[in-house]
Protein backbone atom coordinates (compact mmCIF):
# COMPACT_ATOMS: atom_id res chain seq x y z
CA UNK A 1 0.00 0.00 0.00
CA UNK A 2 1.53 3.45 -0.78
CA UNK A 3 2.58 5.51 2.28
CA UNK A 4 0.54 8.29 3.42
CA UNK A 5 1.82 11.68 3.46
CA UNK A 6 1.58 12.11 6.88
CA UNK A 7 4.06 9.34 7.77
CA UNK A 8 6.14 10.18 4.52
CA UNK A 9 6.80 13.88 6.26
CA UNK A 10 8.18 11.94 9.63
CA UNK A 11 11.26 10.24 7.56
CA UNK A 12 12.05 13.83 5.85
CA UNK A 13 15.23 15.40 7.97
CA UNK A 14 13.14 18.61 8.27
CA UNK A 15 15.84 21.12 7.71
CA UNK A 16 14.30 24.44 9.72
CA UNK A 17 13.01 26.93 7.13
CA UNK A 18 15.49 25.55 4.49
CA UNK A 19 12.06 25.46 1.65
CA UNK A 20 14.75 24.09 -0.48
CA UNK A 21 11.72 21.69 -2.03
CA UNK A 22 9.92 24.82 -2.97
CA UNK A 23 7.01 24.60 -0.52
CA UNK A 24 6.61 26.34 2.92
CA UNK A 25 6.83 23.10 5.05
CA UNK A 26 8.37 19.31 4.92
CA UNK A 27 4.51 18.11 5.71
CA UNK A 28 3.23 20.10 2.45
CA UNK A 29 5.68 18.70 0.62
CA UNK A 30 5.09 15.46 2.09
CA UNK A 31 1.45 15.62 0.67
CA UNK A 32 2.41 16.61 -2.14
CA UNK A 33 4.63 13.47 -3.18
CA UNK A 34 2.40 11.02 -1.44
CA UNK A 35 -0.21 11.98 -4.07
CA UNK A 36 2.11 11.72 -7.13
CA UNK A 37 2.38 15.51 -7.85
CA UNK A 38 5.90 15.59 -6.58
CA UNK A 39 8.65 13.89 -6.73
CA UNK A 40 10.72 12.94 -3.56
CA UNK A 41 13.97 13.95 -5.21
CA UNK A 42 13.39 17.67 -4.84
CA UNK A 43 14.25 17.02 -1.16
CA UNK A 44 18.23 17.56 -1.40
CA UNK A 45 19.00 16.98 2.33
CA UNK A 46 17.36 13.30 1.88
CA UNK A 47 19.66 10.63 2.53
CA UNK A 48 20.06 8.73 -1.15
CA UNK A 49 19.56 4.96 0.52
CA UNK A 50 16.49 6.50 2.57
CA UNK A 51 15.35 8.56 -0.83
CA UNK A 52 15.44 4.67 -2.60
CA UNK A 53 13.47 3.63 0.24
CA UNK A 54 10.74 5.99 0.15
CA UNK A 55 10.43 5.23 -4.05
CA UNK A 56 10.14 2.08 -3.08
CA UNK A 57 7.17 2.62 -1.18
CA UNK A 58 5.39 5.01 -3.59
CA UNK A 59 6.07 3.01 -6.00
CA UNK A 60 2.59 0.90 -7.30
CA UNK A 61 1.98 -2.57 -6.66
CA UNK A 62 2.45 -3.71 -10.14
CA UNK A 63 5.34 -1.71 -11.73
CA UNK A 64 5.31 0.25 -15.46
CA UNK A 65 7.43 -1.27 -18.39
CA UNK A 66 7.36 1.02 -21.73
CA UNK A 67 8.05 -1.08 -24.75
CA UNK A 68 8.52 1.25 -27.96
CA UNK A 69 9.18 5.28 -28.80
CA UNK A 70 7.19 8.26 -29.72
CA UNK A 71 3.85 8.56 -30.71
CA UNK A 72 3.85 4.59 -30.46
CA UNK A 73 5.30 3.87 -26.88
CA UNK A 74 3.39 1.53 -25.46
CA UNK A 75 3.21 1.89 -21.41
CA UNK A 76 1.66 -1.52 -19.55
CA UNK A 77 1.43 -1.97 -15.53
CA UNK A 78 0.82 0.45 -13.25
CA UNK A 79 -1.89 -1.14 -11.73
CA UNK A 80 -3.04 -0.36 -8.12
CA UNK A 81 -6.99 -1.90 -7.92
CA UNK A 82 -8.18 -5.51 -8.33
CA UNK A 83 -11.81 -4.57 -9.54
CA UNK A 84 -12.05 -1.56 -11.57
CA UNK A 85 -14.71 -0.06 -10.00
CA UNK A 86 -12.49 0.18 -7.25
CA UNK A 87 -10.39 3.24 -8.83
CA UNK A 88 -9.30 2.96 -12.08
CA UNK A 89 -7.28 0.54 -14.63
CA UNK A 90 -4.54 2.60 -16.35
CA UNK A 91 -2.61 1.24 -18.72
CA UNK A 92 -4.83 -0.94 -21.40
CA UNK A 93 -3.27 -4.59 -22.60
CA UNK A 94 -1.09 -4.50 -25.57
CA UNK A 95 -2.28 -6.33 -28.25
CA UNK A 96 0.16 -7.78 -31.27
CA UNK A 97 0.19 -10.41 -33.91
CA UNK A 98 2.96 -12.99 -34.35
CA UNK A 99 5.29 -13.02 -37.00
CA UNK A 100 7.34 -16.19 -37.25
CA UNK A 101 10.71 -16.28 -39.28
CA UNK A 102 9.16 -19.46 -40.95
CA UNK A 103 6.48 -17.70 -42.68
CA UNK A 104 6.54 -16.49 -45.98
CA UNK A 105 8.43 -12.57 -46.52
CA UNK A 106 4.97 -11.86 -48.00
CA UNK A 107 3.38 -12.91 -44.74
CA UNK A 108 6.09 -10.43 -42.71
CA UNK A 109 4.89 -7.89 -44.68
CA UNK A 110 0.79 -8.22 -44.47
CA UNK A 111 0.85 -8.80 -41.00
CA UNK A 112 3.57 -5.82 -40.45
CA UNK A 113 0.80 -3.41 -42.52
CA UNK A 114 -2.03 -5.24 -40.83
CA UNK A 115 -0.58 -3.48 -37.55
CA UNK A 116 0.17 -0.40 -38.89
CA UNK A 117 -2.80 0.40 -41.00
CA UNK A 118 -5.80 -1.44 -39.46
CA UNK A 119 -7.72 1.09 -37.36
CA UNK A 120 -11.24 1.68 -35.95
CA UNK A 121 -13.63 4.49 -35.04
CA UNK A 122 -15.02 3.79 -32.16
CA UNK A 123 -17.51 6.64 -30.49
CA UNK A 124 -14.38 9.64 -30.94
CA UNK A 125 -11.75 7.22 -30.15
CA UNK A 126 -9.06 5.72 -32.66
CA UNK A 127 -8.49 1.98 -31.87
CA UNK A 128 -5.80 0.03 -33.24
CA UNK A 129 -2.89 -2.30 -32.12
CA UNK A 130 -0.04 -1.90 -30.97
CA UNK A 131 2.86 -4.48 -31.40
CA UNK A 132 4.71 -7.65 -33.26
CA UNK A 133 5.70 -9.86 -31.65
CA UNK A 134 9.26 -11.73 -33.90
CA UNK A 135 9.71 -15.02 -33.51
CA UNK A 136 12.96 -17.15 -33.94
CA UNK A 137 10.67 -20.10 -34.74
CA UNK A 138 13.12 -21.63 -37.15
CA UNK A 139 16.28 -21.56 -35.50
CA UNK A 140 18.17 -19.91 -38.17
CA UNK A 141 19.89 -16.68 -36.85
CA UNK A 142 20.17 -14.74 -40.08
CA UNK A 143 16.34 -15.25 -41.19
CA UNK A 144 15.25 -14.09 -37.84
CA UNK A 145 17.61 -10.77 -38.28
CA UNK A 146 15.79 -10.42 -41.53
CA UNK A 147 12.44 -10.36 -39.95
CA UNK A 148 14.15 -7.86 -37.18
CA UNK A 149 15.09 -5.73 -40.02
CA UNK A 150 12.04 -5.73 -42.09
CA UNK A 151 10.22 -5.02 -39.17
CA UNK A 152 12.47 -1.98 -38.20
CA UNK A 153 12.67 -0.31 -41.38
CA UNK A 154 8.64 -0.50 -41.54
CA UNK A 155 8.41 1.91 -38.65
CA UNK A 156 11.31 3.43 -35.94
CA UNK A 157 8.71 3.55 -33.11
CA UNK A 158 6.63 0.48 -33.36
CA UNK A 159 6.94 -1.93 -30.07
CA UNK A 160 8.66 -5.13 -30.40
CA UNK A 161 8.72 -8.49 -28.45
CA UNK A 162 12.38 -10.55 -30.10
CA UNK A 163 11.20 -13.88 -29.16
CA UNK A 164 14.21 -15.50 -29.08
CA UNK A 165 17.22 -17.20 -27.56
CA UNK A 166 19.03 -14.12 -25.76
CA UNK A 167 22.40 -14.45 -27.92
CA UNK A 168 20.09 -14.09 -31.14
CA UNK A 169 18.18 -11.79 -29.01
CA UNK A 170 21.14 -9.09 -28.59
CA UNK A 171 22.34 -9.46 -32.27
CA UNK A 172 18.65 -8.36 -33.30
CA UNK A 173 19.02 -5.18 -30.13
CA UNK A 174 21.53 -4.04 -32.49
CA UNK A 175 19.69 -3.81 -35.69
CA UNK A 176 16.40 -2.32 -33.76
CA UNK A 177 18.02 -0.25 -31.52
CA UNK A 178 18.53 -0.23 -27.78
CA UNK A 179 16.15 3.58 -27.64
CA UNK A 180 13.38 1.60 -29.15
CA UNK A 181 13.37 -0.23 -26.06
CA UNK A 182 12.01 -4.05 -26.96
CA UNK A 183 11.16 -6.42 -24.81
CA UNK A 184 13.65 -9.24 -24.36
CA UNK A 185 11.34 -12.91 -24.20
CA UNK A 186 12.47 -14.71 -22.30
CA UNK A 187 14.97 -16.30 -19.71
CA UNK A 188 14.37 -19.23 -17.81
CA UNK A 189 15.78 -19.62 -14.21
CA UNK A 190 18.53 -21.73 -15.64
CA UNK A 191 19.16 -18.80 -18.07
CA UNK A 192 19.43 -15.80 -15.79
CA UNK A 193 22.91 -16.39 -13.53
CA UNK A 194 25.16 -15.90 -16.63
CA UNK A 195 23.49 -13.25 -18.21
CA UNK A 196 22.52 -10.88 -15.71
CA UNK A 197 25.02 -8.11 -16.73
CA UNK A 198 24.51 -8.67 -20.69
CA UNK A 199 20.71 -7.60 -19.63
CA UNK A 200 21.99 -4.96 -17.20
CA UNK A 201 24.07 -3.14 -19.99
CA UNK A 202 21.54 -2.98 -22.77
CA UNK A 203 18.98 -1.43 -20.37
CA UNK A 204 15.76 -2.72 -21.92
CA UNK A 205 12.81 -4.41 -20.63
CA UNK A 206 13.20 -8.44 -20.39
CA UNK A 207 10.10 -11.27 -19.69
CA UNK A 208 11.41 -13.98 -17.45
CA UNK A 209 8.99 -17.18 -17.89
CA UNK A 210 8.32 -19.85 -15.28
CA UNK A 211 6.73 -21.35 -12.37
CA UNK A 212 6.05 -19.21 -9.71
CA UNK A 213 8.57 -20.20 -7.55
CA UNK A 214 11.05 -19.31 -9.93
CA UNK A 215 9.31 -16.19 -11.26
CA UNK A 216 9.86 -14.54 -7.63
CA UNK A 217 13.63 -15.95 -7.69
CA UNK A 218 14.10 -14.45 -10.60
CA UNK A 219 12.70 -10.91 -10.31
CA UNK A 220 14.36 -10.71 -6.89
CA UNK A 221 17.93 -11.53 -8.54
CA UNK A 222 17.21 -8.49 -11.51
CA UNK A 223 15.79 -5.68 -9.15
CA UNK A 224 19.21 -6.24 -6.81
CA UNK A 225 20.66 -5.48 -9.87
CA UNK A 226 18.42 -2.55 -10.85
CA UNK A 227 16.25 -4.00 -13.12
CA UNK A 228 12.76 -3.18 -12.64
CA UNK A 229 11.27 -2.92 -16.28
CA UNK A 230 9.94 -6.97 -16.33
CA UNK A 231 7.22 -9.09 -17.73
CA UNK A 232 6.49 -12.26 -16.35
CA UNK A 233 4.96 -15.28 -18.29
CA UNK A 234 4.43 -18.11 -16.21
CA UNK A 235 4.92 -20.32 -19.62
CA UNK A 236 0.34 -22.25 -18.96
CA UNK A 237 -1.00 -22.75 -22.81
CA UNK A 238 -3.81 -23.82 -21.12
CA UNK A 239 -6.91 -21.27 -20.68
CA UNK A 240 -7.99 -22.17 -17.65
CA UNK A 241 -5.13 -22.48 -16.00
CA UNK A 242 -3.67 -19.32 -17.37
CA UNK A 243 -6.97 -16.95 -16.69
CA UNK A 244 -6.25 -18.26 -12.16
CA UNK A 245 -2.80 -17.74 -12.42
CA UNK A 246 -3.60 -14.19 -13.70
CA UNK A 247 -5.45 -13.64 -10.52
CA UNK A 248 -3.28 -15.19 -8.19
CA UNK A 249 -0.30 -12.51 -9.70
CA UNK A 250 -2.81 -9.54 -9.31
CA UNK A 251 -4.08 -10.70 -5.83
CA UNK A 252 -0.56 -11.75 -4.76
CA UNK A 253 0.87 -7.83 -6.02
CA UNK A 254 -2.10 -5.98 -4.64
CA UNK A 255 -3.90 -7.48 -1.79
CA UNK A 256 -0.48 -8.88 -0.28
CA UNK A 257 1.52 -6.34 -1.16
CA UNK A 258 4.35 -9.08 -2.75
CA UNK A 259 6.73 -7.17 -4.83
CA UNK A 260 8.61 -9.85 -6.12
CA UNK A 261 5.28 -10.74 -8.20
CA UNK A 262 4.14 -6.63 -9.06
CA UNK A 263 5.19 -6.79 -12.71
CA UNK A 264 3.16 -6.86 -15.90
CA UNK A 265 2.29 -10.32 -17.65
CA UNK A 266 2.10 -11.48 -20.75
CA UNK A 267 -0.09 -14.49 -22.68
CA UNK A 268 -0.02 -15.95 -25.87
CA UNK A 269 -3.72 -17.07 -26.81
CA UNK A 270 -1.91 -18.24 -30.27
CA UNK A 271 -0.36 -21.07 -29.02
CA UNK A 272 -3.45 -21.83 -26.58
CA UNK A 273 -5.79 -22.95 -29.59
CA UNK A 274 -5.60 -22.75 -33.80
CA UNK A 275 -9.31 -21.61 -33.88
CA UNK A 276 -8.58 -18.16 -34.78
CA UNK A 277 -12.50 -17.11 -33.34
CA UNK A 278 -11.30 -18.50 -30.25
CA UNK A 279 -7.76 -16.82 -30.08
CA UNK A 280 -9.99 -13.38 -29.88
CA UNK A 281 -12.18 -15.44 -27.02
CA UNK A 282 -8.84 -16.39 -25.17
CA UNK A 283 -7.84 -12.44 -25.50
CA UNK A 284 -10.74 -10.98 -23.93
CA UNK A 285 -11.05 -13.02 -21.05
CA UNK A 286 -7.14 -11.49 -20.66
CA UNK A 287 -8.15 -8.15 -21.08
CA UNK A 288 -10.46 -8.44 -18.56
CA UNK A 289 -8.02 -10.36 -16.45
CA UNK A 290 -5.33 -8.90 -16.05
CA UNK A 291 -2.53 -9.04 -18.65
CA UNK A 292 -0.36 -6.47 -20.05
CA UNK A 293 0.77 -8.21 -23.56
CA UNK A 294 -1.47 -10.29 -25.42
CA UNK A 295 -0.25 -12.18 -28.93
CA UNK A 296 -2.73 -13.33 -31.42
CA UNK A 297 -1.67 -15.23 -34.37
CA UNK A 298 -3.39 -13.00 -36.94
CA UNK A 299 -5.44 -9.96 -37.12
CA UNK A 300 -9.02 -10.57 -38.30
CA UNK A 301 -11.16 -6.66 -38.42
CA UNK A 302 -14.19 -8.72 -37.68
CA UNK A 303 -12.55 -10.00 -34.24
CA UNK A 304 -10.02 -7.08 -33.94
CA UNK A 305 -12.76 -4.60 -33.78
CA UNK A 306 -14.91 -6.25 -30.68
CA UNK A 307 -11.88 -7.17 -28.79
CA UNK A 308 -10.30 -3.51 -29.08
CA UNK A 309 -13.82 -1.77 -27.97
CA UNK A 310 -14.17 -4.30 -25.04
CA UNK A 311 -10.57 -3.08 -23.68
CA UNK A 312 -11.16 0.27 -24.36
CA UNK A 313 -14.10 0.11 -22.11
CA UNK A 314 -12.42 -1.63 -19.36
CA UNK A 315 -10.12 0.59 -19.33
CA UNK A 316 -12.24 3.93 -19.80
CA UNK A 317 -11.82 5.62 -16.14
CA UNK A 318 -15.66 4.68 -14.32
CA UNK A 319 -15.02 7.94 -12.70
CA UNK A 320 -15.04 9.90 -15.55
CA UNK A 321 -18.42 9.91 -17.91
CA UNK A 322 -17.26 9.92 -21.86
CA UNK A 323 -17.65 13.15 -22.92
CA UNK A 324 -17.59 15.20 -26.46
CA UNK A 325 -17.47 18.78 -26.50
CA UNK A 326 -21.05 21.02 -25.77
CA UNK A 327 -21.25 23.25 -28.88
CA UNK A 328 -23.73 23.36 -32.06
CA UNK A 329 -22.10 20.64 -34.76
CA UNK A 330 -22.96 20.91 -38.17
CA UNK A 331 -24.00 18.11 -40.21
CA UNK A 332 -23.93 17.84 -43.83
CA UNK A 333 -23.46 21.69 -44.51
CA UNK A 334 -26.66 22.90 -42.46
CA UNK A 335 -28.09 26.40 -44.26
CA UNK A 336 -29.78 28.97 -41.47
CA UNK A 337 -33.37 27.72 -42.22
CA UNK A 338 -32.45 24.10 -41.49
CA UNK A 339 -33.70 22.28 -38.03
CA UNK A 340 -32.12 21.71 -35.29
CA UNK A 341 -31.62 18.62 -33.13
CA UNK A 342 -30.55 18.90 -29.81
CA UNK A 343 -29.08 15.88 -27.61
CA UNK A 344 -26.80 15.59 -24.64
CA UNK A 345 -22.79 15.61 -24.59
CA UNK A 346 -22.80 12.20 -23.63
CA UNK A 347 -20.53 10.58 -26.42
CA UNK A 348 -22.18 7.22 -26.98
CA UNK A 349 -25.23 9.01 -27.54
CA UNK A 350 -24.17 12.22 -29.85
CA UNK A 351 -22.10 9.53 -32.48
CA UNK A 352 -25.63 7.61 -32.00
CA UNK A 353 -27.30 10.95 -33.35
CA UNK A 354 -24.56 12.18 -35.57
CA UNK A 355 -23.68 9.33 -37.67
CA UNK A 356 -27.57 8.57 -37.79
CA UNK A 357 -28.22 12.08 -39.14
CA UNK A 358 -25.36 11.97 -41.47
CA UNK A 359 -26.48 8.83 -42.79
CA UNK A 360 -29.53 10.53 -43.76
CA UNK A 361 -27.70 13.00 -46.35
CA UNK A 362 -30.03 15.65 -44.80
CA UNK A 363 -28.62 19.32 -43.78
CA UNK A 364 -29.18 19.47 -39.63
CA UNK A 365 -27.83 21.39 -36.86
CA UNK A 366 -27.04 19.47 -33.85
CA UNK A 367 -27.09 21.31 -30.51
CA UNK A 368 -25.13 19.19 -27.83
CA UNK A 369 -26.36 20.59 -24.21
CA UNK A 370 -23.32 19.75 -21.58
CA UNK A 371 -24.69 17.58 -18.98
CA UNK A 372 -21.67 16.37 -17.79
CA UNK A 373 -21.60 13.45 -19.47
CA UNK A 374 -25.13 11.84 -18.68
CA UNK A 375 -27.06 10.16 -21.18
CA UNK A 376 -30.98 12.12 -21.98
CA UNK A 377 -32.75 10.07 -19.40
CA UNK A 378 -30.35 10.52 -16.58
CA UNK A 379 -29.37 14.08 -17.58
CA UNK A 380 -33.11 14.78 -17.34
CA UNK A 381 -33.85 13.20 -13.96
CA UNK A 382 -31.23 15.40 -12.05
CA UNK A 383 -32.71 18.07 -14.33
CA UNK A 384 -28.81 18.67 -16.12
CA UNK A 385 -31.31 18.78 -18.79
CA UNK A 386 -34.78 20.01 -19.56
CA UNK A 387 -36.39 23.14 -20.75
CA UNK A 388 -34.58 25.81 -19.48
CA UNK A 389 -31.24 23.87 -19.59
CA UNK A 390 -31.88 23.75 -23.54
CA UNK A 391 -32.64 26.96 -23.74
CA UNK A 392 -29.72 28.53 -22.01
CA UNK A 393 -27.39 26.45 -24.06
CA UNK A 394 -29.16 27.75 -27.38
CA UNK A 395 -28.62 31.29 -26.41
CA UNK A 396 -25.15 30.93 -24.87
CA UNK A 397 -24.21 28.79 -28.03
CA UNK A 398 -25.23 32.12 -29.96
CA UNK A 399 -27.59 29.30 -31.99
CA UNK A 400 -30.22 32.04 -33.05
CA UNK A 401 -27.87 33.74 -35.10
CA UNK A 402 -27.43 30.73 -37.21
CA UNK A 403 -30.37 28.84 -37.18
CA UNK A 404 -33.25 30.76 -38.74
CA UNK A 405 -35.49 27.86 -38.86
CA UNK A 406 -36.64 28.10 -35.04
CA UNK A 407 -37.33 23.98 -35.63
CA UNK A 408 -35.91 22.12 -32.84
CA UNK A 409 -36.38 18.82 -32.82
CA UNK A 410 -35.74 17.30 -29.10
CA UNK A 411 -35.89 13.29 -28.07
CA UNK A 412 -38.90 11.39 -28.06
CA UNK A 413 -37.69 9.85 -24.66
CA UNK A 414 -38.43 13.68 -23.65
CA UNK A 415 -41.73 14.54 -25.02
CA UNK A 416 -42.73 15.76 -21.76
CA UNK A 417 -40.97 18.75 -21.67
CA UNK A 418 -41.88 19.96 -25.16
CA UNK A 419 -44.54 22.42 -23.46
CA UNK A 420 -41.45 23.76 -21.18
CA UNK A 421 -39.42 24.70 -23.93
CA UNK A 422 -42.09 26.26 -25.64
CA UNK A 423 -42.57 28.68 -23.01
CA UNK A 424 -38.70 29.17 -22.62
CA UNK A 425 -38.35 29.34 -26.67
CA UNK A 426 -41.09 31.75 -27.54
CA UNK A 427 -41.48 31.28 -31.22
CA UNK A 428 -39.99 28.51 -31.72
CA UNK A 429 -41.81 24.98 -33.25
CA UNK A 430 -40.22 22.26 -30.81
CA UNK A 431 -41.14 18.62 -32.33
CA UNK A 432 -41.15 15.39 -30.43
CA UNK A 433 -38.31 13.05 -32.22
CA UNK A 434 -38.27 9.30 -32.46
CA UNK A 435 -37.49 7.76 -29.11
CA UNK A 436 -34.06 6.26 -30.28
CA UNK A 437 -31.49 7.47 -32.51
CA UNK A 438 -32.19 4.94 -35.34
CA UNK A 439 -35.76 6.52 -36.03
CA UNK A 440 -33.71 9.77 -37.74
CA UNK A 441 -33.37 7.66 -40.89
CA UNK A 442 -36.84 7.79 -41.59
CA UNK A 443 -37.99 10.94 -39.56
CA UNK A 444 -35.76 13.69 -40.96
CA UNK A 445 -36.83 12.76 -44.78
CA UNK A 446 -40.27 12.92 -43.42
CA UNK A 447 -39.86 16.01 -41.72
CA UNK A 448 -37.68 17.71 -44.38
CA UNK A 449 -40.39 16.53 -47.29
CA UNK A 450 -37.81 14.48 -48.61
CA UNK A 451 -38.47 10.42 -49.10
């Protein structure tokens, strides 16, 4: 559990008015690095072995490893909650395809696109996924540097897993690049002894794979040497097996505070089964359990798609409603005299409205209210939006000056308050929609005199 400010400010040397930190007290300062918005090495009269100590402690249960660079860095760990209602998950599951140095060079290359180019729209959101995963399948040193390289020149920032024996491994570091940071998979216990300073030196993150007894051995012997950037794979292909030992690692991490086990995991649902559909079945029971690297064996849009909205919704913060921004849109080039729809800012239901109207090929304004995030019926029921909410936002939003029309179209779910706005909108027609968002298709033709 992460140490409280108040006994973080008794191990500070409290140095009488010294302020060196930049705040007025050691207890301020205290607070302020127990709740992450400082760090503890602005304290210069800290002792360094008592300043490791106290990083230690804030640090969270399950530590970060970034594979990758730029734009495309790929950040997994982090973790503090078993149940995500309980805070917040942070850092979403990578996802990757396998790419074996047996297959074909015109394989390399699909799958290599299929990762770069295959995205999805999904309510505002860009989905996509996020690493390869190169495997020394054949045992033939130069065709696996050939995949490295292919994969390399295809993009400078994209993740990488090297999937192969460590020697081969650190041949392929060099052709990749030690700043793209890939992650090293993986050592065995019997492995680790002789090459603990070869992984040392090239700084980047490394799996270690076995039981559990020798997962802790081995993550003890790499953070004595510094090492703290480590996935663990505790080697199960089977589905069962592999979904409990994902819970015993988070339970172990968070509810008994184990460090040796507080690292990211990684499973491989491609060697688990050859039915492709249930690959993507395999990978969303991981999402929602735990792991911070899954491998597929191909990327299939019909699949991709499902399993990338289901993570992006476990990992959407609970605390924080999806939002889009409050302001009039304009759909297919509105003129002044055409009507206006009005809906709330929550962003499952304005792409529900949007990409219905658009559909349509019929000129609307669309008037999202901010409700902070609520859908219409809940918005309306702790009145963030009714009558007067409406028409405040239409003449904040300057809408009047656009909208000549004075049509305003509001949900059928809200018929009730049609009678309110009329009184808040004087001269204005208000008309009852359809009830969901799919009726638009057939009731803005109507209303336009269009069929």
């Amino acid at each position: 559990m992460a140490i409280k400010g108040g006994d973080l400010a008794k191990l500070l040397p409290k140095v009488k008015g010294c302020k060196d930190c930049g705040y007025p007290t050691c207890f301020a300062f205290a607070m302020k690095v127990a709740s992450g918005g400082e760090d503890i090495g602005k304290c210069p009269h800290l002792d360094p072995a008592l300043r490791e100590q106290i990083r230690e402690m804030l640090a969270p249960p399950i530590l970060p490893v970034t594979l990758g660079k730029g734009n495309k860095a790929l950040v997994i760990g982090e973790e503090e909650v078993i149940y995500r209602h309980e805070k917040t998950f942070y850092h979403p599951p990578g996802i990757g395809v396998l790419i074996s140095d047996k297959e074909s060079e015109s394989d390399w290359e699909r799958k290599l696109k299929s990762v770069l180019e295959m995205s999805f729209e999904r309510i505002g959101r860009t989905l996509r996924p996020d690493l390869v995963c190169l495997w020394a399948e054949a045992g033939e040193e130069k065709r696996f540097l050939e995949l490295v390289k292919r994969a390399s020149q295809m993009d400078p920032d994209l993740p990488l897993v090297l999937m192969a024996p460590l020697e081969t491994a650190l041949k392929a570091l060099e052709i990749c690049g030690k700043e793209r940071r890939p992650l090293l998979y993986a050592l065995t216990k019997a492995e680790l002894d002789g090459n603990l300073g070869k992984i040392k030196e090239v700084g980047v993150p490394v799996a270690v794979k076995g039981s559990f007894e020798e997962l802790i051995e081995m993550t003890q012997k790499l953070k004595a040497e510094g090492i703290k950037e480590v996935v663990l794979d505790t080697g199960t292909r089977d589905i069962r097996e592999a979904l409990k030992e994902q819970i015993l690692l988070r339970r172990a991490a968070i509810k008994q505070e184990f460090r040796p086990l507080g690292y990211p995991t990684i499973v491989f649902p491609c060697f688990m089964t050859d039915d492709l559909e249930e690959q993507y079945l395999y990978a969303g029971s991981f999402v929602i359990r735990y792991a911070g690297i899954i491998v597929l064996r191909e990327l299939v849009p019909e699949y991709l798609y499902g399993l990338l909205t289901l993570r992006m919704n476990i990992y959407s913060d609970p605390r924080v409603p999806m939002t889009v921004e409050p302001k009039l849109y304009e759909i297919n080039a509105p003129q002044p005299d055409s009507p206006l729809l009005v809906t709330t800012n929550f962003a499952l239901t304005y792409f529900a409205v949007a990409s219905e109207a658009e559909g349509t090929k019929l000129p609307v304004w669309l008037l999202v209210q901010d409700t902070e995030g609520l859908c219409v019926l809940a918005a309306w029921s702790t009145g963030k939006f009714n009558g007067e909410t409406i028409a405040m936002a239409i003449k904040k939003m300057g809408v009047e000056e656009k909208v000549s029309s004075k049509k305003i179209v509001i949900p059928g779910l809200l018929a009730r308050i049609k009678g309110e706005l009329e009184d808040e909108l004087p001269g204005w027609q208000v008309i009852v929609g359809p009830r969901e968002a799919s009726g638009l298709s057939s009731f803005l033709p109507e209303l336009m005199g269009r069929k």
